[in-house]
Protein backbone atom coordinates (compact mmCIF):
# COMPACT_ATOMS: atom_id res chain seq x y z
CA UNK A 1 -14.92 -96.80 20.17
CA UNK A 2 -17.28 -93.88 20.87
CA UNK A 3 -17.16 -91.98 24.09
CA UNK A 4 -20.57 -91.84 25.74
CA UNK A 5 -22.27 -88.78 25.20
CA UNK A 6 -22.13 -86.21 28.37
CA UNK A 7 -26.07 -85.32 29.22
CA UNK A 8 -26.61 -82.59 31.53
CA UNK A 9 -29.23 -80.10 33.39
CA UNK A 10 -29.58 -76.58 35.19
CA UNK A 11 -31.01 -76.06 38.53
CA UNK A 12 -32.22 -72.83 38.35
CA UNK A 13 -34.74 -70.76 40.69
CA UNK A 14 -36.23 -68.13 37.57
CA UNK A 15 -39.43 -66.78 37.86
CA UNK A 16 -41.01 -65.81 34.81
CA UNK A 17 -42.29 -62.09 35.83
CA UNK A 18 -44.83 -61.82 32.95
CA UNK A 19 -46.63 -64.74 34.58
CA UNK A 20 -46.53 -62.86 38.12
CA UNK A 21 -47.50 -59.35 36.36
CA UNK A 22 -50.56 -61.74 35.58
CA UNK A 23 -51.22 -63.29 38.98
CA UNK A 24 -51.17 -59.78 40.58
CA UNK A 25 -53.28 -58.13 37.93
CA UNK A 26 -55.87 -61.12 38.72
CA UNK A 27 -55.56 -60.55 42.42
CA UNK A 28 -56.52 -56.53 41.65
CA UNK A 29 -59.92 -58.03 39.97
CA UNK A 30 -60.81 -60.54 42.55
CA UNK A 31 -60.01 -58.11 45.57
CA UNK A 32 -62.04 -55.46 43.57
CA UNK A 33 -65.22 -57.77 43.44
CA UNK A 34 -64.86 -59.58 46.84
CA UNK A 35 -67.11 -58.45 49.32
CA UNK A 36 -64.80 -58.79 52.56
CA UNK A 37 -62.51 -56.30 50.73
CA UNK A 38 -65.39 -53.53 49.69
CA UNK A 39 -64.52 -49.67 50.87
CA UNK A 40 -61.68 -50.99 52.74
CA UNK A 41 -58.23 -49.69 51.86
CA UNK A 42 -55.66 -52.81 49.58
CA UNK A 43 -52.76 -52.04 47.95
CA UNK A 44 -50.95 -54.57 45.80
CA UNK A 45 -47.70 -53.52 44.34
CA UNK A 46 -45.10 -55.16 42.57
CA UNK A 47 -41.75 -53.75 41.76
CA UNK A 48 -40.02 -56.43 39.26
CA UNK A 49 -36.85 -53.90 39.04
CA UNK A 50 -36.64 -54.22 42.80
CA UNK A 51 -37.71 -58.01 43.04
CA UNK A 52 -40.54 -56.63 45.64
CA UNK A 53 -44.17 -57.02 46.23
CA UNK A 54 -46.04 -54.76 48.55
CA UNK A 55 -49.08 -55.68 50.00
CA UNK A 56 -51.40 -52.89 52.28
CA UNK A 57 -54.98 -53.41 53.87
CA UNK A 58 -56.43 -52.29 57.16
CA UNK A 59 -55.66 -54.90 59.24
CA UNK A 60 -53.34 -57.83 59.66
CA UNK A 61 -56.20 -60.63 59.15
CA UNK A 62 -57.21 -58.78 55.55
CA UNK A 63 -53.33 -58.93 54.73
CA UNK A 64 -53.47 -62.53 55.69
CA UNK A 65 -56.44 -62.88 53.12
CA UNK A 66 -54.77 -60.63 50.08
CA UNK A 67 -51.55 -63.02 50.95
CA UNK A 68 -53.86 -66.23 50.44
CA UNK A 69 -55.26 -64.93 47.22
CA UNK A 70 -52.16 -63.98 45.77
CA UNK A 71 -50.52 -67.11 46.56
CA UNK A 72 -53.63 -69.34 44.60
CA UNK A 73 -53.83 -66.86 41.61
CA UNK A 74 -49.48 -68.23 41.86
CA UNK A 75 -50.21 -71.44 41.92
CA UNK A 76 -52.96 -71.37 39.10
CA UNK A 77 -50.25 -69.20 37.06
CA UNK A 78 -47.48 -72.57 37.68
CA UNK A 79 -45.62 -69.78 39.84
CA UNK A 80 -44.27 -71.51 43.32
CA UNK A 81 -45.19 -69.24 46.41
CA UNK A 82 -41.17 -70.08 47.85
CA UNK A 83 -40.91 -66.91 45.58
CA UNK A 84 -42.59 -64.95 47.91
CA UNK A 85 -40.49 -64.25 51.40
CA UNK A 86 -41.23 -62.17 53.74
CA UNK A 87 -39.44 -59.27 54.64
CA UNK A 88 -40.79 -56.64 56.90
CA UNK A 89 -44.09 -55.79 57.98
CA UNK A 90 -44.89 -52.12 58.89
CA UNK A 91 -47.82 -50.12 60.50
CA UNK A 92 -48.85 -47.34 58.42
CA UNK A 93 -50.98 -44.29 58.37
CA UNK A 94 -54.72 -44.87 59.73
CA UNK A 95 -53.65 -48.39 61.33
CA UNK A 96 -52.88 -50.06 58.30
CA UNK A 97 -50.56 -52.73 57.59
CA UNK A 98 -47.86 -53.00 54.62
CA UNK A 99 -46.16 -55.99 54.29
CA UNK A 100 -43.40 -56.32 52.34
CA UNK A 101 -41.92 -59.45 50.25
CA UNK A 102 -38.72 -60.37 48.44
CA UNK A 103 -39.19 -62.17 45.42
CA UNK A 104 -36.75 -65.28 45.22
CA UNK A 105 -35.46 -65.28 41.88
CA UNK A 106 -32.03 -66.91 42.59
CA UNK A 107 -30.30 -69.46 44.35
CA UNK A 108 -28.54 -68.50 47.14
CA UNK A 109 -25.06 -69.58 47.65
CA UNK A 110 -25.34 -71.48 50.73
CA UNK A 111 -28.06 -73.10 48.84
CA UNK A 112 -26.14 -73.97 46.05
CA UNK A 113 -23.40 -75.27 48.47
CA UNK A 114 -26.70 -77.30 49.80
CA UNK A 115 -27.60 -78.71 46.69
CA UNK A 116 -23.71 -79.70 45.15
CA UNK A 117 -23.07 -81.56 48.91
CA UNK A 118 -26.50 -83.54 48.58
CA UNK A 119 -25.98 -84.65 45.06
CA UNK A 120 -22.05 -85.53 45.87
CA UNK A 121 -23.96 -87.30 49.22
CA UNK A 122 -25.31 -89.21 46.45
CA UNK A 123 -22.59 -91.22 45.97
CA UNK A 124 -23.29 -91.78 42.07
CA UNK A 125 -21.38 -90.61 38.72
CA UNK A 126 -22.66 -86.68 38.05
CA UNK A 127 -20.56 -83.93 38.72
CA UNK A 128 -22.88 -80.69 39.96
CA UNK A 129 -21.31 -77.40 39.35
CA UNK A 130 -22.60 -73.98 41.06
CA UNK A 131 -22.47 -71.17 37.71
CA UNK A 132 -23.39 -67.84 39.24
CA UNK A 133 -27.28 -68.66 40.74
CA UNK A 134 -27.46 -71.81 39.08
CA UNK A 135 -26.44 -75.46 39.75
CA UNK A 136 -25.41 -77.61 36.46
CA UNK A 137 -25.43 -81.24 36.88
CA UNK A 138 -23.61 -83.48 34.27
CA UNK A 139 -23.52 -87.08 34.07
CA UNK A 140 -23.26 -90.08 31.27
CA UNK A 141 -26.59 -91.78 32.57
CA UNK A 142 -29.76 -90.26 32.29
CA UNK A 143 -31.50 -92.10 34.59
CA UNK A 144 -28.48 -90.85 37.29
CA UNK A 145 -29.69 -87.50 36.36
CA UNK A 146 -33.34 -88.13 37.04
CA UNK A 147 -32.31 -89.50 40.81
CA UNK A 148 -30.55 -86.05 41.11
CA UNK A 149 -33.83 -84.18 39.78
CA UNK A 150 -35.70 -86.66 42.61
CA UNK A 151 -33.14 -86.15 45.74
CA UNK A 152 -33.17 -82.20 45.51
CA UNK A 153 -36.88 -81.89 44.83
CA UNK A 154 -36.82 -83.60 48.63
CA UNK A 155 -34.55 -80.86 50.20
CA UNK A 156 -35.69 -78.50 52.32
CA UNK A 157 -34.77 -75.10 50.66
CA UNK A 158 -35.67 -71.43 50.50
CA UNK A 159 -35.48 -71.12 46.55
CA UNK A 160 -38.70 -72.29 44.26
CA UNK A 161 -36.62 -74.90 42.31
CA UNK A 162 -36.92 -75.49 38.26
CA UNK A 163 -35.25 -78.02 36.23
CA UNK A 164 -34.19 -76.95 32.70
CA UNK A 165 -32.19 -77.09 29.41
CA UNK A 166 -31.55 -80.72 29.88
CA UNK A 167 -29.64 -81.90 27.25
């Protein structure tokens, strides 16, 4: 008698940079021919060695509108704006405003930890495993997989979530 085949899938947090390269680049040419934004002072800036995007303007309510702009040019590019988190926000010269963001890239341990103890909640027959910043989820059924996929798209986490290499 055959064994029934193991399926599996990674829960990963990857954000493809090329495609964020692209939403800032578009977010350059929309601030450049926006009227709200004409002879004042915006900076975007992203660092994809550091994992960092810099955003500068003259006040806090133009940052708020380069942050809504950048987070719709994401969405159009498929990116999820969870990437985005916010890490410090600075006055600088001339009473400008930088704000600074971390771009989530990874899941976190805790998270992980988060994820394995909602899927063992679960009560059903997958094993989750963390692997470095990713979550592997094996199981016989396929359609016990898909509940996983379901139950963790409903929790409440930091990371912008992907499901891939399902096998």
């Amino acid at each position: 008698m055959a064994k029934a085949k193991e399926h599996y899938f990674d829960i990963t947090a990857k954000l493809d940079f090329m495609e964020m390269k692209n939403a800032i680049e578009q977010v350059k040419k929309e601030v450049a021919n926006r009227f709200d934004f004409k002879g004042v002072m915006v900076e975007v800036e992203l660092n994809d060695k550091a994992k960092v995007l810099t955003l500068s303007s003259s006040s806090d309510s133009k940052i708020d509108a380069l942050k809504d702009i950048v987070i719709s040019k994401m969405i159009k590019r498929e990116l999820s704006p969870k990437s985005l988190e916010e890490i410090k926000q600075d006055g600088i010269s001339g009473g400008n405003v930088k704000v600074t963001y971390k771009i989530v890239d990874s899941i976190e341990k805790d998270e992980a930890k988060k994820i394995v103890k909602a899927i063992k909640d679960m009560k059903i027959k997958v094993t989750p495993s963390i692997q470095g910043d990713e979550v592997r989820v094996s199981g016989k059924k396929l359609d016990d997989l898909q509940a996983v996929i379901r139950e963790v798209r409903k929790l409440d986490l930091k990371a912008p979530l992907s499901f891939g290499n399902f096998k």
